[in-house]
C-alpha atoms as a PDB file:
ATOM      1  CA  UNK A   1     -17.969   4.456 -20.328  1.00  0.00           C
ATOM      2  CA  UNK A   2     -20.102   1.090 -21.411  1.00  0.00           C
ATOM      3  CA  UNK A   3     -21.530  -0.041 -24.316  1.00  0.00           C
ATOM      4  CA  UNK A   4     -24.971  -1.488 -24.616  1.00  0.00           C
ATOM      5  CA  UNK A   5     -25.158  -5.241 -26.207  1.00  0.00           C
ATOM      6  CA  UNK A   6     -28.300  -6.439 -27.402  1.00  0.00           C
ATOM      7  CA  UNK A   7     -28.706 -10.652 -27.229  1.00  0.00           C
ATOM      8  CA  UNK A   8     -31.332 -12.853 -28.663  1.00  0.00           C
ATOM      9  CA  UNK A   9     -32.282 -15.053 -25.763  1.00  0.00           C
ATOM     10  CA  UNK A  10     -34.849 -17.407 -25.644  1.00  0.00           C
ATOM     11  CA  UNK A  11     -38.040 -16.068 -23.794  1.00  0.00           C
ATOM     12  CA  UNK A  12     -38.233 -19.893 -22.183  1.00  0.00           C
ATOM     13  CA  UNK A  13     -34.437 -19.191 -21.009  1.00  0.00           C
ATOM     14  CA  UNK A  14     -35.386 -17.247 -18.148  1.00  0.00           C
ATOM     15  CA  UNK A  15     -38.346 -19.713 -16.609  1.00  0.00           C
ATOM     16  CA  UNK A  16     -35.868 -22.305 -16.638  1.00  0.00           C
ATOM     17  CA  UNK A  17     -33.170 -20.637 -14.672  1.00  0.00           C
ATOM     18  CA  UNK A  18     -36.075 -18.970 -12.729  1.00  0.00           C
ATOM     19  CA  UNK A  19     -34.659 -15.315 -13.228  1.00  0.00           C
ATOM     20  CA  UNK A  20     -35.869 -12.478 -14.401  1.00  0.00           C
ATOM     21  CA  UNK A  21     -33.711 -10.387 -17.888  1.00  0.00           C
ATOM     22  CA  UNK A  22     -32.076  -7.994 -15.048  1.00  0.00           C
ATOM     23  CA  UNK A  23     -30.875 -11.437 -13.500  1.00  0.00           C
ATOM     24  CA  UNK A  24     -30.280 -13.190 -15.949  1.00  0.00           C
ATOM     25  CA  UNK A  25     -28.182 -10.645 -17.682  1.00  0.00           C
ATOM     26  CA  UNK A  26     -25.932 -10.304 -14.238  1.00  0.00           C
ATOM     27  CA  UNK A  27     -25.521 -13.906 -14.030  1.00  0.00           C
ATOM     28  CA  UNK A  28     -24.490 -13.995 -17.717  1.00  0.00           C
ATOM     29  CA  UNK A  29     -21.813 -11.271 -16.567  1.00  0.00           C
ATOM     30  CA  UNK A  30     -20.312 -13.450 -13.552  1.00  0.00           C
ATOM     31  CA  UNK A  31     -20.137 -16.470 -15.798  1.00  0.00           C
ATOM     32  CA  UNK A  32     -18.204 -14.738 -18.166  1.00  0.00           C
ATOM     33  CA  UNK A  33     -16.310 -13.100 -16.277  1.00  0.00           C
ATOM     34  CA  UNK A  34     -15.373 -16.086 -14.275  1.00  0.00           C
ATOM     35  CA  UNK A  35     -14.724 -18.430 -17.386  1.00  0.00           C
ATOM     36  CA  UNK A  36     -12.016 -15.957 -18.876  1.00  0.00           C
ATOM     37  CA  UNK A  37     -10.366 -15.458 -15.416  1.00  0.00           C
ATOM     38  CA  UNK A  38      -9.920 -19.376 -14.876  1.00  0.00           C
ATOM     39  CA  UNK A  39      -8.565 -18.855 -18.527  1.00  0.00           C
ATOM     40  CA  UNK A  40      -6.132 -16.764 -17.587  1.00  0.00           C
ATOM     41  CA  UNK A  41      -7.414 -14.387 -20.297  1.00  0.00           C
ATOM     42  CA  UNK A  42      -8.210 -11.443 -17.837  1.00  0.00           C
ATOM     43  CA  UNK A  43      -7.012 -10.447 -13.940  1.00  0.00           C
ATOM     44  CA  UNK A  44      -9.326 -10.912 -10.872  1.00  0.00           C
ATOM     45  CA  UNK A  45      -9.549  -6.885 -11.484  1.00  0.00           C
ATOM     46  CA  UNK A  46     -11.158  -6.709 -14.529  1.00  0.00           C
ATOM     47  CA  UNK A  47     -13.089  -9.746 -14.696  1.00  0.00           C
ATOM     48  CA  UNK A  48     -14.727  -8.151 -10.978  1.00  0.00           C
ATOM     49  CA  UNK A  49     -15.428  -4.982 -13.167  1.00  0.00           C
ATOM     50  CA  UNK A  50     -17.068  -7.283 -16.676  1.00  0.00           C
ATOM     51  CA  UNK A  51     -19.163  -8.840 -13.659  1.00  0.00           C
ATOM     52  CA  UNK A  52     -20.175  -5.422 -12.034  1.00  0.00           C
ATOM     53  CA  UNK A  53     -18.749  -6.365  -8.350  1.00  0.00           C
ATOM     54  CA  UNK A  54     -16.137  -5.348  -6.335  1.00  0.00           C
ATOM     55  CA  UNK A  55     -12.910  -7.273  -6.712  1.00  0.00           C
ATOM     56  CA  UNK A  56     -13.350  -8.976  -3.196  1.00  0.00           C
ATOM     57  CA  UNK A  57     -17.490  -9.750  -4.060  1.00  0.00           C
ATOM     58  CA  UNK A  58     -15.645 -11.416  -7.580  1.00  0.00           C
ATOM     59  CA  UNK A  59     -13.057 -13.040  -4.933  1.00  0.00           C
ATOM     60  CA  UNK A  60     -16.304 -14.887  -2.862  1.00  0.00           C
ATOM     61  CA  UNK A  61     -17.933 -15.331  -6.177  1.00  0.00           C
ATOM     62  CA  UNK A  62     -15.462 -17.523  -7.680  1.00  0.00           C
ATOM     63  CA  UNK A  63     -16.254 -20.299  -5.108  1.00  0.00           C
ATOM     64  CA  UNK A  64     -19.960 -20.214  -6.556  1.00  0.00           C
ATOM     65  CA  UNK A  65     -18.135 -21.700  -9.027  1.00  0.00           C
ATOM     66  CA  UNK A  66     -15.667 -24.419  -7.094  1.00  0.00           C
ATOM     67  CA  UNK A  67     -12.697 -21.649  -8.122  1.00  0.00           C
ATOM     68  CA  UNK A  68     -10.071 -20.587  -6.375  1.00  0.00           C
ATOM     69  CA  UNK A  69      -9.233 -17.264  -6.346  1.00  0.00           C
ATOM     70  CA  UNK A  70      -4.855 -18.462  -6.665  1.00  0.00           C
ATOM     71  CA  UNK A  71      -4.095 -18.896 -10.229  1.00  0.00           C
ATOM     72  CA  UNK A  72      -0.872 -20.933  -9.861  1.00  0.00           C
ATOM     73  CA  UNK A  73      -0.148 -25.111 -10.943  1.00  0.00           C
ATOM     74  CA  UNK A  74       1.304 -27.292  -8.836  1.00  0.00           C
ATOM     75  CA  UNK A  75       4.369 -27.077 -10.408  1.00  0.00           C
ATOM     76  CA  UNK A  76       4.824 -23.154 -10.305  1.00  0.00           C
ATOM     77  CA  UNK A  77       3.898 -23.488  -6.810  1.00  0.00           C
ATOM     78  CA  UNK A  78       6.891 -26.106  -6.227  1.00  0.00           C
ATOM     79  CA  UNK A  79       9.545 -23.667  -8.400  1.00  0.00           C
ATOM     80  CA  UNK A  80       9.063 -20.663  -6.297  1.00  0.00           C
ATOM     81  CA  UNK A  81       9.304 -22.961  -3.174  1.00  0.00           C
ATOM     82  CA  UNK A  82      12.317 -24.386  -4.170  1.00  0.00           C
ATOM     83  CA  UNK A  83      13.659 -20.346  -5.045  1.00  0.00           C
ATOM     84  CA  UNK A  84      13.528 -19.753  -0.936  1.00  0.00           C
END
């Protein structure tokens, strides 16, 4: 199931990023998608299905976006290290 949303965008909006609604809209999707995951807010799986891509298209996606696709600090890294 989906549900349709409806957003007031600026007709000059899609010039400037020289894409057409359809575009646009599936870029709008990806960015989302890939701002809540760095968040932390939603899994690589879900944010994949926001986006409309598989979870390994989401996975190459994210470095679009100078992501990684590893969600862990530094220091997380380091304790489970140390735990071996």
């Amino acid at each position: 199931m989906s549900v349709i949303l409806k957003l007031d965008i600026p007709e000059g909006a899609f010039s400037a990023l020289r894409k057409n609604p359809s575009e646009f809209a599936n870029e709008l999707r990806l960015a989302a998608s890939v701002k809540w995951y760095e968040m932390g807010i939603i899994s690589q799986e879900k944010a994949a299905e926001i986006a409309g891509l598989s979870r390994t298209e989401f996975i190459f996606s994210l470095g679009k976006f100078g992501l990684s696709p590893f969600q862990y600090t530094i220091g997380e890294i380091k304790e489970e290290l140390s735990r071996e």
